[in-house]
N, C-alpha and C. Protein backbone atom coordinates (compact mmCIF):
# COMPACT_ATOMS: atom_id res chain seq x y z
N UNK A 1 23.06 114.12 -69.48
CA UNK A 1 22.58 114.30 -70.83
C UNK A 1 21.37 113.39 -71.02
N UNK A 2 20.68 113.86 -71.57
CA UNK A 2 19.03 113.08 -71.87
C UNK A 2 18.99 112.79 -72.93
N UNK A 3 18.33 112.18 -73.84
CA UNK A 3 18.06 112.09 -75.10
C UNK A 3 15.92 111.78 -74.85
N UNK A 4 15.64 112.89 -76.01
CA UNK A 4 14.25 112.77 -76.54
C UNK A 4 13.97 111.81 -77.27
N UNK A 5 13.06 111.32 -77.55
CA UNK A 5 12.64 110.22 -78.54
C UNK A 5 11.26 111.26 -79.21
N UNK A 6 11.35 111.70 -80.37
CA UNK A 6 9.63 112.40 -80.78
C UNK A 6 9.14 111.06 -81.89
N UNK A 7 8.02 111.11 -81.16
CA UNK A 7 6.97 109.93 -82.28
C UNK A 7 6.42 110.88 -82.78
N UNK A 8 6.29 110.82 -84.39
CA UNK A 8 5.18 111.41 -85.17
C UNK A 8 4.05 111.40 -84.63
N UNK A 9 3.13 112.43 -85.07
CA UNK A 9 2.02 112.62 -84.64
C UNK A 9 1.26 111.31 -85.12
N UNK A 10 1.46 110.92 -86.49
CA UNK A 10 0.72 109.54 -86.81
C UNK A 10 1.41 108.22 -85.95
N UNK A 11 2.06 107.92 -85.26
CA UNK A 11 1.93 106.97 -84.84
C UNK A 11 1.81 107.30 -83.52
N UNK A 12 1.37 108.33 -82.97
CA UNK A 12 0.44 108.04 -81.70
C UNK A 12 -0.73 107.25 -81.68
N UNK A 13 -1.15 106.82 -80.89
CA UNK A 13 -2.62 106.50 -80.57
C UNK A 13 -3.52 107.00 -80.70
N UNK A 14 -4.88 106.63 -81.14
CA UNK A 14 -5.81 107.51 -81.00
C UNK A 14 -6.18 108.36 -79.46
N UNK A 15 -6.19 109.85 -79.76
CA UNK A 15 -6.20 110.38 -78.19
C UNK A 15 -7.12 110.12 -77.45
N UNK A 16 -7.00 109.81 -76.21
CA UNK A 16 -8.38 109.62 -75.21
C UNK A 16 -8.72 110.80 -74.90
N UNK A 17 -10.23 110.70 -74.66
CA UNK A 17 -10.81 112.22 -74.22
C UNK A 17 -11.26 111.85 -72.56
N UNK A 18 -10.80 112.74 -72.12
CA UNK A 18 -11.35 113.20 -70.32
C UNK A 18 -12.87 113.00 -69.81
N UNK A 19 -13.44 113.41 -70.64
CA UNK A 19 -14.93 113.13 -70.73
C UNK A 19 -15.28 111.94 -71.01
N UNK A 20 -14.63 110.99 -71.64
CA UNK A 20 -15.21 109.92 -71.98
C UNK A 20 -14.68 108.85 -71.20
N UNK A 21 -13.31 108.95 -70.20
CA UNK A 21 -12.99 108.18 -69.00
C UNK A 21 -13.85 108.74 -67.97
N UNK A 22 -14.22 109.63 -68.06
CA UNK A 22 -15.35 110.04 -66.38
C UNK A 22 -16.25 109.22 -66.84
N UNK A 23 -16.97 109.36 -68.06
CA UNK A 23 -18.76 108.58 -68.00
C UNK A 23 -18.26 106.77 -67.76
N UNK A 24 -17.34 106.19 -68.60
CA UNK A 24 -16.87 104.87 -68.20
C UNK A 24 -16.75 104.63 -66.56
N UNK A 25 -16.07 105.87 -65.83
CA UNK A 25 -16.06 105.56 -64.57
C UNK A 25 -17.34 105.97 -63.97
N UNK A 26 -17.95 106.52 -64.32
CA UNK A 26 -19.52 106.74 -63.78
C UNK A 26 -20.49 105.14 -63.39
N UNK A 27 -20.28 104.68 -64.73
CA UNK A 27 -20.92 103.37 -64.82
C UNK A 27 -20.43 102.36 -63.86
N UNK A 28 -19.34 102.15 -62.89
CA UNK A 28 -18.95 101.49 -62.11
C UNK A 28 -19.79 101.16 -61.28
N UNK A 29 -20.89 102.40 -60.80
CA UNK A 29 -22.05 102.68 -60.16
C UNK A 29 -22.62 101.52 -60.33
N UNK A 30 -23.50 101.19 -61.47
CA UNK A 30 -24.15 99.91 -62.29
C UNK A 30 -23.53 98.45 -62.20
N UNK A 31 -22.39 98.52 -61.57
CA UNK A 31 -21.30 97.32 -61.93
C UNK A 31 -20.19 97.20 -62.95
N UNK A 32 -20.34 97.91 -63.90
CA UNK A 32 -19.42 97.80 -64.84
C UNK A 32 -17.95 98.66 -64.84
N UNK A 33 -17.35 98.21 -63.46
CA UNK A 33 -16.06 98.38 -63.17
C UNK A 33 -15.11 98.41 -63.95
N UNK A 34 -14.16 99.53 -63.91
CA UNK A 34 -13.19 98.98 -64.99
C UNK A 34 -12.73 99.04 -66.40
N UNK A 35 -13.72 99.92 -66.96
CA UNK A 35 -14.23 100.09 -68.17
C UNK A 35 -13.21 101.52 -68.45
N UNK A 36 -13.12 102.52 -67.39
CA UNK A 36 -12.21 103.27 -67.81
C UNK A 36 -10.30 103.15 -67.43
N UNK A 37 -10.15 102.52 -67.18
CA UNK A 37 -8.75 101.83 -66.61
C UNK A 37 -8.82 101.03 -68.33
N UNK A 38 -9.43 100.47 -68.96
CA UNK A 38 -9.29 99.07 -69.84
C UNK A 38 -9.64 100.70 -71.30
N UNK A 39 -9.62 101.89 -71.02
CA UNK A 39 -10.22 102.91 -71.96
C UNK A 39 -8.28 103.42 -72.34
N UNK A 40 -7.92 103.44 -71.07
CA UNK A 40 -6.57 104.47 -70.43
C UNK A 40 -5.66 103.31 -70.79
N UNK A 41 -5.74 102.03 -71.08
CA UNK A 41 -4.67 101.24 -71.67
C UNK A 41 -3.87 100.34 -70.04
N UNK A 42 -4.88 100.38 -69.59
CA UNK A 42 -4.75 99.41 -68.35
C UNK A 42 -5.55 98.42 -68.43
N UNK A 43 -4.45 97.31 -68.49
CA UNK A 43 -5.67 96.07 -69.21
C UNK A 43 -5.86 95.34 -67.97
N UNK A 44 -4.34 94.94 -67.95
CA UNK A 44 -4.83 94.35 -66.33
C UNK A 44 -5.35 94.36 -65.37
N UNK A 45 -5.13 95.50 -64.80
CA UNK A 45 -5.91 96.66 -63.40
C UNK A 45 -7.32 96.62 -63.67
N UNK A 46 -7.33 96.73 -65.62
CA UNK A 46 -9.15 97.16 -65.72
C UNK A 46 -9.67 95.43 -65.33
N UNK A 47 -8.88 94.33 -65.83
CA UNK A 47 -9.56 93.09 -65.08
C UNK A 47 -9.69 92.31 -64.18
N UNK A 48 -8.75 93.06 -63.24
CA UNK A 48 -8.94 93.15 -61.83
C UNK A 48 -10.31 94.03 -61.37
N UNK A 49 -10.48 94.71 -61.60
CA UNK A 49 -11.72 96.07 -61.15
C UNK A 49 -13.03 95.40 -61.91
N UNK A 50 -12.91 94.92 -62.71
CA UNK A 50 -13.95 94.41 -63.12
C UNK A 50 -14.47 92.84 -61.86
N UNK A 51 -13.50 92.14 -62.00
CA UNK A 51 -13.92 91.01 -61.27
C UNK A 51 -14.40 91.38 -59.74
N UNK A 52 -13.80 92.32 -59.25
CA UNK A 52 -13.60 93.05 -57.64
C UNK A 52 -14.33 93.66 -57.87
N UNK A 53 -15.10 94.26 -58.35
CA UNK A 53 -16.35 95.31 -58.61
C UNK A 53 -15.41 96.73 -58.06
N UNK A 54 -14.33 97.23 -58.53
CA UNK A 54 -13.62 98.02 -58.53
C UNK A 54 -12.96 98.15 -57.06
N UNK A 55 -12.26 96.97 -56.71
CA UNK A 55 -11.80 96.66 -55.58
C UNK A 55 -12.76 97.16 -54.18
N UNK A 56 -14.38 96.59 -54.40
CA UNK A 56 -14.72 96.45 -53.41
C UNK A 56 -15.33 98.39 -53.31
N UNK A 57 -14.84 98.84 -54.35
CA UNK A 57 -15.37 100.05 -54.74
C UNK A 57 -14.23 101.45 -53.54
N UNK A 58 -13.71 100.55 -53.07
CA UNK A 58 -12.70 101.65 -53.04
C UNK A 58 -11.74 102.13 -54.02
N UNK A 59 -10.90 101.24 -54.86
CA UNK A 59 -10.31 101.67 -55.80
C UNK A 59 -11.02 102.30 -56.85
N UNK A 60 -12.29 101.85 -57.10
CA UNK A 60 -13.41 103.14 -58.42
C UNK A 60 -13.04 104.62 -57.68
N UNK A 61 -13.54 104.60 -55.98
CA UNK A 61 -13.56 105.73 -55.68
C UNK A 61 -12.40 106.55 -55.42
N UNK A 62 -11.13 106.08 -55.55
CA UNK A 62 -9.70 106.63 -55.70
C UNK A 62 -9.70 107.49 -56.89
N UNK A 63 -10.21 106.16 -57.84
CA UNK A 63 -9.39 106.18 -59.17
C UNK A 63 -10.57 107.56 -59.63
N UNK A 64 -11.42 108.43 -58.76
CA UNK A 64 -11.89 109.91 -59.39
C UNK A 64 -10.88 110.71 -59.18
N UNK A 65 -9.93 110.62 -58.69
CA UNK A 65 -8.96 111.49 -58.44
C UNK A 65 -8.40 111.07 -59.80
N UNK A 66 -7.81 110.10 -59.86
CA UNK A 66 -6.30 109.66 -60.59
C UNK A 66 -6.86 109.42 -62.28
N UNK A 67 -7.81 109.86 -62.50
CA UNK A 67 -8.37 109.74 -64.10
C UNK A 67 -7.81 111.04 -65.01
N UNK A 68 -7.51 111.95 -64.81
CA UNK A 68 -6.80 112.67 -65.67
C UNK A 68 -5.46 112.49 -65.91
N UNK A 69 -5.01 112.12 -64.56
CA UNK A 69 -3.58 111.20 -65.06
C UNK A 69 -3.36 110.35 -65.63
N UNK A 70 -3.78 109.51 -65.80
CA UNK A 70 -4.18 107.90 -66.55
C UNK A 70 -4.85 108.51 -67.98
N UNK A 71 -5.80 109.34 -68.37
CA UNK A 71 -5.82 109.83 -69.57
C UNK A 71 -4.51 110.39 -70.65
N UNK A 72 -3.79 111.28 -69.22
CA UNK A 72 -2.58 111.55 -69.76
C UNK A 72 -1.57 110.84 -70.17
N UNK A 73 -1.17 109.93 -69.54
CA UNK A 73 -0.20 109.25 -69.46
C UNK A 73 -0.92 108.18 -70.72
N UNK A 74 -1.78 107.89 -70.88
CA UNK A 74 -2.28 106.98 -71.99
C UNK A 74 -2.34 107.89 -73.62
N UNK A 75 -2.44 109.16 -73.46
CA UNK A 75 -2.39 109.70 -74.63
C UNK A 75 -0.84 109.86 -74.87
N UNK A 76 -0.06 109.68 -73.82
CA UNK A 76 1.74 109.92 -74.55
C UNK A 76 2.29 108.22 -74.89
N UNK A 77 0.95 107.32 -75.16
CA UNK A 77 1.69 106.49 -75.19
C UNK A 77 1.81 106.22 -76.85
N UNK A 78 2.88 105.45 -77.37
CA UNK A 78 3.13 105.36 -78.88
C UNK A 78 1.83 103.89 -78.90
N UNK A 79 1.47 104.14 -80.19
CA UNK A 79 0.51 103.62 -81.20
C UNK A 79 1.49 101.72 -81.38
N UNK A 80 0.66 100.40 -80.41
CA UNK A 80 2.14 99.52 -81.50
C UNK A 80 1.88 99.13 -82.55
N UNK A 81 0.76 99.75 -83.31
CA UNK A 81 1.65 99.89 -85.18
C UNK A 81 0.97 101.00 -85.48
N UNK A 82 1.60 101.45 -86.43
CA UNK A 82 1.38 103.01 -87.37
C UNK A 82 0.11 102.27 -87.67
N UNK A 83 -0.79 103.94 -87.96
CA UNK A 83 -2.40 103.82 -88.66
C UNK A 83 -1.96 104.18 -90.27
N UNK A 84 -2.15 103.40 -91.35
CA UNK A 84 -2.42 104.03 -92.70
C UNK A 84 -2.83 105.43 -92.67
């Protein structure tokens, strides 16, 4: 037996858009590692990738695969406090 948990639509998070974790990961190019990991609600990882210049730029170049997942998984996450 499972049990659901449904969060209102208002206390989700604001949704991340797909498009706007690719251009963050674009910029890694420039140095600025990390920026979409720290977008997707990875704080840590994003300040790791930042200091490592995205682990040495293998992990930037993984993480083109694994960015729609990390969008996803960041848009099901609950809001920790309700928006007015």
């Amino acid at each position: 037996m499972s049990i659901q948990v449904v969060v209102p639509s208002t206390e989700l998070a604001r949704p991340r858009r797909l498009s706007v974790a690719y251009l963050l990961w674009l910029l890694g190019v420039v140095g600025l590692c990390g920026l979409h990991r720290w977008y997707c609600h990875k704080r840590f990882s994003a300040v790791i990738y930042f200091v490592t210049l995205g682990l040495c730029g293998v992990g930037q170049l993984l993480d083109w695969f694994f960015i729609a997942a990390m969008v996803r998984r960041a848009n099901r996450l609950p809001c920790a406090r309700p928006r007015p």
